[in-house]
C-alpha atoms as a PDB file:
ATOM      1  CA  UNK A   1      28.736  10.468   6.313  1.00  0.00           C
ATOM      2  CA  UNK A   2      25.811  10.380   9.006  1.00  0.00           C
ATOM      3  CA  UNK A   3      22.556  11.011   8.383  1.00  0.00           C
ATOM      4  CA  UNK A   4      19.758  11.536  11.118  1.00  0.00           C
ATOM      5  CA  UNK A   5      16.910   9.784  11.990  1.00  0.00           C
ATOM      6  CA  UNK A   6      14.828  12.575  10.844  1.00  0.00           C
ATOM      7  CA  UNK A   7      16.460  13.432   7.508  1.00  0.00           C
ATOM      8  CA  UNK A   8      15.929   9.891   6.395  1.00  0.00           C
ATOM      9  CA  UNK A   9      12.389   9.913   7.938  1.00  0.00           C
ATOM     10  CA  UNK A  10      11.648  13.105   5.949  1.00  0.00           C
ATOM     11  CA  UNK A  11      13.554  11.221   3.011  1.00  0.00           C
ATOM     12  CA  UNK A  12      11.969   8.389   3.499  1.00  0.00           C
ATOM     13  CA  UNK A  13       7.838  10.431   3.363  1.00  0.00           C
ATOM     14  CA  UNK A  14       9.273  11.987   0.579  1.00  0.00           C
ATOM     15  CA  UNK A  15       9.066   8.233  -0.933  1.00  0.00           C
ATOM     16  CA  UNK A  16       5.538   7.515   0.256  1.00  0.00           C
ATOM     17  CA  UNK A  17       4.034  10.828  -0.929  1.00  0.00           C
ATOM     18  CA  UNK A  18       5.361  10.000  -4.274  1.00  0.00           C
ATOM     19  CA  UNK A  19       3.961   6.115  -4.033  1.00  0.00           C
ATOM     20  CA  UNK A  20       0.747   7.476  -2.766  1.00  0.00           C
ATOM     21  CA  UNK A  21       0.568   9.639  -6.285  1.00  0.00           C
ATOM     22  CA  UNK A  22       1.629   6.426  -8.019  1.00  0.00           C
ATOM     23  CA  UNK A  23      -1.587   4.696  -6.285  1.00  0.00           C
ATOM     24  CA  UNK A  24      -3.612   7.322  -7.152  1.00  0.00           C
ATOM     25  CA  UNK A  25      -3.082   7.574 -11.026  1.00  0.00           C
ATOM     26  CA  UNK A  26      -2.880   3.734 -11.374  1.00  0.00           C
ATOM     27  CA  UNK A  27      -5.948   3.107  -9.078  1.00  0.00           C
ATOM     28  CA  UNK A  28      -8.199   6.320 -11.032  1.00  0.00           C
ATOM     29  CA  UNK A  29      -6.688   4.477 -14.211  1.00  0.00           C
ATOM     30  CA  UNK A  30      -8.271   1.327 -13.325  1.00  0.00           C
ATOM     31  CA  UNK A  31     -11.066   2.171 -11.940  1.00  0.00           C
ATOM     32  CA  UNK A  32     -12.073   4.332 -15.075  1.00  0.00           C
ATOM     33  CA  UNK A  33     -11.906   1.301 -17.453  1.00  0.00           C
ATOM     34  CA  UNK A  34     -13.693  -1.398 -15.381  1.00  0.00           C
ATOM     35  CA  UNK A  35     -17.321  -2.160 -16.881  1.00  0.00           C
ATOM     36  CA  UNK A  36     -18.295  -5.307 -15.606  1.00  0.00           C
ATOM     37  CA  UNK A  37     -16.744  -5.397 -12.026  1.00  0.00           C
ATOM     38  CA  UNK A  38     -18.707  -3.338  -9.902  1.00  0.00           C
ATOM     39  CA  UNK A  39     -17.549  -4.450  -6.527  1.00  0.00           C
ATOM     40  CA  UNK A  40     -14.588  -3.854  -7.710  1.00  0.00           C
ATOM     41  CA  UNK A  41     -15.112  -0.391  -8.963  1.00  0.00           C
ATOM     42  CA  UNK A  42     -16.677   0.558  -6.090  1.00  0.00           C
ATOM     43  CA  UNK A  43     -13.719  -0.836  -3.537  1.00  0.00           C
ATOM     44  CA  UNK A  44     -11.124   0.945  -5.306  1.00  0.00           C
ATOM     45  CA  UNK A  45     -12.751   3.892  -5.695  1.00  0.00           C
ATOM     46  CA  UNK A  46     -13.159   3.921  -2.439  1.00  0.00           C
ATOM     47  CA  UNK A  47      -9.541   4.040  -2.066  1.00  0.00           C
ATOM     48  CA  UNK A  48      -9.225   6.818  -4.220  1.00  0.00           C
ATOM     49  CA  UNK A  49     -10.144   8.971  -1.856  1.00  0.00           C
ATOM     50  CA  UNK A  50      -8.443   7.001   1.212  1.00  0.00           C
ATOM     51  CA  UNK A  51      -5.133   7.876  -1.077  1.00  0.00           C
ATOM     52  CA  UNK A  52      -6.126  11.468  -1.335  1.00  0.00           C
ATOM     53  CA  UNK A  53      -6.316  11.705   2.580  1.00  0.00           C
ATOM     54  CA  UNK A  54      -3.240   9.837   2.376  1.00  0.00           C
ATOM     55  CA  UNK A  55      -1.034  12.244   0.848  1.00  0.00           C
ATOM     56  CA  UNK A  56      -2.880  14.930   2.772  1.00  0.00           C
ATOM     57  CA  UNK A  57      -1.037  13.084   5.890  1.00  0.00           C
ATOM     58  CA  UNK A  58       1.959  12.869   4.217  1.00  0.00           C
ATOM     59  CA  UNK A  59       2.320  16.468   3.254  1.00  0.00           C
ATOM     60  CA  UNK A  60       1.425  17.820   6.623  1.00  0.00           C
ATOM     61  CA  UNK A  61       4.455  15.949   7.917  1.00  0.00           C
ATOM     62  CA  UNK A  62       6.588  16.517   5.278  1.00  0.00           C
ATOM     63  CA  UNK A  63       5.759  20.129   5.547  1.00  0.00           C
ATOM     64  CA  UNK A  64       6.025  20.023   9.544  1.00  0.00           C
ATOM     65  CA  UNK A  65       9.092  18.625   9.182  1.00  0.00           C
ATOM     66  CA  UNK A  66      10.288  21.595   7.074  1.00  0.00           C
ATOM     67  CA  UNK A  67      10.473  19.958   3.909  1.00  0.00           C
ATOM     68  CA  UNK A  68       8.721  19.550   0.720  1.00  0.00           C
ATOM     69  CA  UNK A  69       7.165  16.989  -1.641  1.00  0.00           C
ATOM     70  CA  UNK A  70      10.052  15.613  -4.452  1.00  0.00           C
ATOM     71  CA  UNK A  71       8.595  17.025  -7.586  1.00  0.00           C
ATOM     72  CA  UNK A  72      10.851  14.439  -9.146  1.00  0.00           C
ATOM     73  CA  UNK A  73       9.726  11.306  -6.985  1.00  0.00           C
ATOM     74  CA  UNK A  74       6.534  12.697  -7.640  1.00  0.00           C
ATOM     75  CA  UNK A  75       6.316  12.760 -11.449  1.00  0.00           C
ATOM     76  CA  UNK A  76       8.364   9.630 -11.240  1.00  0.00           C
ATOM     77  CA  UNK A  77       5.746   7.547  -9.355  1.00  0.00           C
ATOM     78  CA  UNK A  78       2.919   9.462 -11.692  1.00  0.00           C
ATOM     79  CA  UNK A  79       5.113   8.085 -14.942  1.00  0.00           C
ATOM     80  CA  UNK A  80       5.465   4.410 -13.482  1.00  0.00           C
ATOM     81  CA  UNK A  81       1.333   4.450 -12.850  1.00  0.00           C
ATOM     82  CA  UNK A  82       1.045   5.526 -16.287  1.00  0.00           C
ATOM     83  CA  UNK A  83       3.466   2.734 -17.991  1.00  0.00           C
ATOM     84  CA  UNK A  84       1.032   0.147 -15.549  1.00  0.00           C
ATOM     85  CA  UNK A  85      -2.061   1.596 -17.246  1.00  0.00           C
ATOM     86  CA  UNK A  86      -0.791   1.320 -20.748  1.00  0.00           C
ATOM     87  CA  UNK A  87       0.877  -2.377 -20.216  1.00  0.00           C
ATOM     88  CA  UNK A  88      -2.479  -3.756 -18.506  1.00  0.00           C
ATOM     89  CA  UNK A  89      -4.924  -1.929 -21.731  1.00  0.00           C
ATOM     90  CA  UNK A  90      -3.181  -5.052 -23.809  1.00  0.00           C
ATOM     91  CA  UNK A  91      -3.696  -7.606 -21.435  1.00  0.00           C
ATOM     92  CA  UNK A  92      -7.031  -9.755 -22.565  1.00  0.00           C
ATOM     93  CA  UNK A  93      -7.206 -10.364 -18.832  1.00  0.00           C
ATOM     94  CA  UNK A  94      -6.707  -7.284 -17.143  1.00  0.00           C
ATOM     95  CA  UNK A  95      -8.984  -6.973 -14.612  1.00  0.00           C
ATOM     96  CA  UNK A  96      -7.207  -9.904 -12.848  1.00  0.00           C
ATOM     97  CA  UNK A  97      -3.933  -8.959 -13.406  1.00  0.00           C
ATOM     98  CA  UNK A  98      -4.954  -5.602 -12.434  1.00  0.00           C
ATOM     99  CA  UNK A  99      -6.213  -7.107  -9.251  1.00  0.00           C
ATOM    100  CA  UNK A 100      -3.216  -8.975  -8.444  1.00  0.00           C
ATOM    101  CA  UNK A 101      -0.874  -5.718  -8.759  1.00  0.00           C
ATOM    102  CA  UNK A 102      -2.887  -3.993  -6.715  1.00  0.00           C
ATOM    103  CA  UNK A 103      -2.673  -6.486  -3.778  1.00  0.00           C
ATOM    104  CA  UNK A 104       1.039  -6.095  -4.568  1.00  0.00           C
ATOM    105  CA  UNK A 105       1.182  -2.825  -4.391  1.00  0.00           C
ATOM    106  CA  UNK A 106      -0.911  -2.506  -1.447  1.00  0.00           C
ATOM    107  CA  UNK A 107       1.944  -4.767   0.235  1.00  0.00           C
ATOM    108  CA  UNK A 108       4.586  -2.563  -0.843  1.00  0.00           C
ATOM    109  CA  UNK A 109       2.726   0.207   0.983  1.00  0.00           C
ATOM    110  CA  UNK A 110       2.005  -1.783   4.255  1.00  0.00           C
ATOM    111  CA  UNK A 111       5.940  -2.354   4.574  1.00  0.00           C
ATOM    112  CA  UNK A 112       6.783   1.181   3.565  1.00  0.00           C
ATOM    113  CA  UNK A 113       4.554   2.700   6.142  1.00  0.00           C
ATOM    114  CA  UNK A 114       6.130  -0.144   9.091  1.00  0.00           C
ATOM    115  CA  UNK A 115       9.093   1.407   8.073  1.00  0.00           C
ATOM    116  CA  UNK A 116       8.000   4.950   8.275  1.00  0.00           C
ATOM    117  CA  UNK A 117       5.936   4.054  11.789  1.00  0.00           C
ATOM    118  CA  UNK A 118       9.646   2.642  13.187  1.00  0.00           C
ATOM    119  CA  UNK A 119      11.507   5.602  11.980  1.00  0.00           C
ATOM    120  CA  UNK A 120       9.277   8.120  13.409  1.00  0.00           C
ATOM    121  CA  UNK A 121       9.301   6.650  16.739  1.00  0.00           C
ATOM    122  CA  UNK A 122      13.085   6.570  16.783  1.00  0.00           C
ATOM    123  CA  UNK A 123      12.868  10.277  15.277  1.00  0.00           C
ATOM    124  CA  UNK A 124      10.476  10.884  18.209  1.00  0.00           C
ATOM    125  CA  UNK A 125       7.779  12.498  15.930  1.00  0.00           C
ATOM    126  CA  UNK A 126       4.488  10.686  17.590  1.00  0.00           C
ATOM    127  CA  UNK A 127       2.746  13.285  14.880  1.00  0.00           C
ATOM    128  CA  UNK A 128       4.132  10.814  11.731  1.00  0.00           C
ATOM    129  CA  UNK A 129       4.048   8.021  13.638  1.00  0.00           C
ATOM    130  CA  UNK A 130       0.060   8.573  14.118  1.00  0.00           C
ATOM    131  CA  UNK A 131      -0.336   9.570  10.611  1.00  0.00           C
ATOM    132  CA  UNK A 132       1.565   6.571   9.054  1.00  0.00           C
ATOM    133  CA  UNK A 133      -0.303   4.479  11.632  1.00  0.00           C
ATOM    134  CA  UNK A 134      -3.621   5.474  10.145  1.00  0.00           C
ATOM    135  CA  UNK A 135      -2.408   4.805   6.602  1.00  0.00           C
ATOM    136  CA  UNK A 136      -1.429   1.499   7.266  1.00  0.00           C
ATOM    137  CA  UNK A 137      -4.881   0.638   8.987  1.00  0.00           C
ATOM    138  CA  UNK A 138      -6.534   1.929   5.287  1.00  0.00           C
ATOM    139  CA  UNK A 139      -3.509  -0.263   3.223  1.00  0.00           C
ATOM    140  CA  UNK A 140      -4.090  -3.244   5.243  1.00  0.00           C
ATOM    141  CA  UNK A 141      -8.134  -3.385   4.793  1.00  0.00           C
ATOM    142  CA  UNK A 142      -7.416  -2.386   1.087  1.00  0.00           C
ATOM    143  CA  UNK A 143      -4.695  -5.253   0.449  1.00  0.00           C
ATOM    144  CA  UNK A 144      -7.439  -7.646   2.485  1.00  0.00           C
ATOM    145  CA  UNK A 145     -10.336  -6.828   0.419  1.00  0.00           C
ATOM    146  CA  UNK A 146      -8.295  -7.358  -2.403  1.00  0.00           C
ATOM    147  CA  UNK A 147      -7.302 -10.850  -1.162  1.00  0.00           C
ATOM    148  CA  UNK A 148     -10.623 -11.815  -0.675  1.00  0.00           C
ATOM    149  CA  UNK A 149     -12.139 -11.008  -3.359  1.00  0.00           C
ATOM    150  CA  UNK A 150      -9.498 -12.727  -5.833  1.00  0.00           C
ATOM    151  CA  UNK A 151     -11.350 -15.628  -6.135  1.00  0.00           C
ATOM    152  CA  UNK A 152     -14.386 -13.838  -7.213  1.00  0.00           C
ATOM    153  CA  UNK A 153     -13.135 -11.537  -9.258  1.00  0.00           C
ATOM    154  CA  UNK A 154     -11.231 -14.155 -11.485  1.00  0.00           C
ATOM    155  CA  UNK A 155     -14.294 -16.685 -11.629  1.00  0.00           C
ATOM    156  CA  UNK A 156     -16.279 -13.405 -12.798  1.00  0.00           C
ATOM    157  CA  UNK A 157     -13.615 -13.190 -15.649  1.00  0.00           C
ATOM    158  CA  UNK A 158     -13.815 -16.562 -16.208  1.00  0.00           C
ATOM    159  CA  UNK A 159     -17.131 -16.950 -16.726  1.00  0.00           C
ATOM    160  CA  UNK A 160     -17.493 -13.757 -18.882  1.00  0.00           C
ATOM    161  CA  UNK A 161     -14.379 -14.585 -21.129  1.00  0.00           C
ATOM    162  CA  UNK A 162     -16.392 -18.143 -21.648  1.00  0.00           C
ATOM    163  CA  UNK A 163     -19.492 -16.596 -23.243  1.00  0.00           C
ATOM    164  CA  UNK A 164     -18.482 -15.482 -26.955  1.00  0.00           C
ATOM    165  CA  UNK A 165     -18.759 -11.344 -27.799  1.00  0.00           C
ATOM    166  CA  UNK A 166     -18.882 -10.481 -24.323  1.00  0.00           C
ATOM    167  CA  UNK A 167     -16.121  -8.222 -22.713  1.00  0.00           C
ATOM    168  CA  UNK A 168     -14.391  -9.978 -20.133  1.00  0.00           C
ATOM    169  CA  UNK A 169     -10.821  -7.926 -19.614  1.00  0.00           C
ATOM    170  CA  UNK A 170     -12.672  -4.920 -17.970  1.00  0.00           C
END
């Protein structure tokens, strides 16, 4: 069986529309129990709404392909952002655990949109291939900041989970 290059391209933006809500619940999530991390708070609330545009992008393709979202990708990347949310709530050191899966993630996206930049070319789409070229500009600064700020945002923790009564996780 054969398959185009622009059925698995629409496949494939299928996939990042449903990672993007994935990001979106998991990042909200996060950034709705962080107390004590402002710069933090602020950066990934920041990519809230750099996801939002994100899936913007990916439904006008999608749709200009003549497709639709996957309702069941969809709900599927909303459940696994959920199950993150609930695991990191018991960690006693979440905000650093949380920061590390998001630099993950944000990986995970920069090689899903390469992906989706090379199959649109082949597809001859320059429309996607713009779009996912954007994105990946946005993941890449994301997954950066992230990187950088590691170090900070664990000696934060550490400091704060060294003084007794005070909050530390969040």
């Amino acid at each position: 069986m054969t398959t185009s290059p622009n059925e698995n391209l629409l496949d494939w933006l299928r996939d990042a529309h449903a990672m993007e809500q994935q990001a979106e619940h998991m990042l909200k999530a996060q950034a709705e129990r962080i107390e004590h991390y402002p710069e933090l708070k602020a950066r990934i609330e920041q990519h809230i709404e750099e996801t939002l545009g994100q899936q913007a992008l990916l439904d006008n393709c999608i749709k200009r392909l003549g497709g639709s979202p996957s309702m069941l990708k969809d709900i599927g990347g909303k459940l696994m952002a959920f199950g993150q949310a609930m695991g990191g709530m018991a960690m006693t050191d979440e905000v650093v655990k949380g920061a590390i899966a998001g630099y993950v993630f944000e990986n995970v996206e920069i090689a899903t949109y390469t992906v989706l930049i090379a199959a649109a070319e082949q597809a001859g789409d320059a429309e996607t291939q713009r779009a996912c070229e954007q994105i990946i500009q946005e993941e890449r600064a994301m997954a950066e900041w992230l990187l950088a700020h590691l170090p900070s945002v664990t000696k934060q923790f550490l400091a704060r989970s060294a003084i007794p009564d005070v909050t530390a996780k969040v």
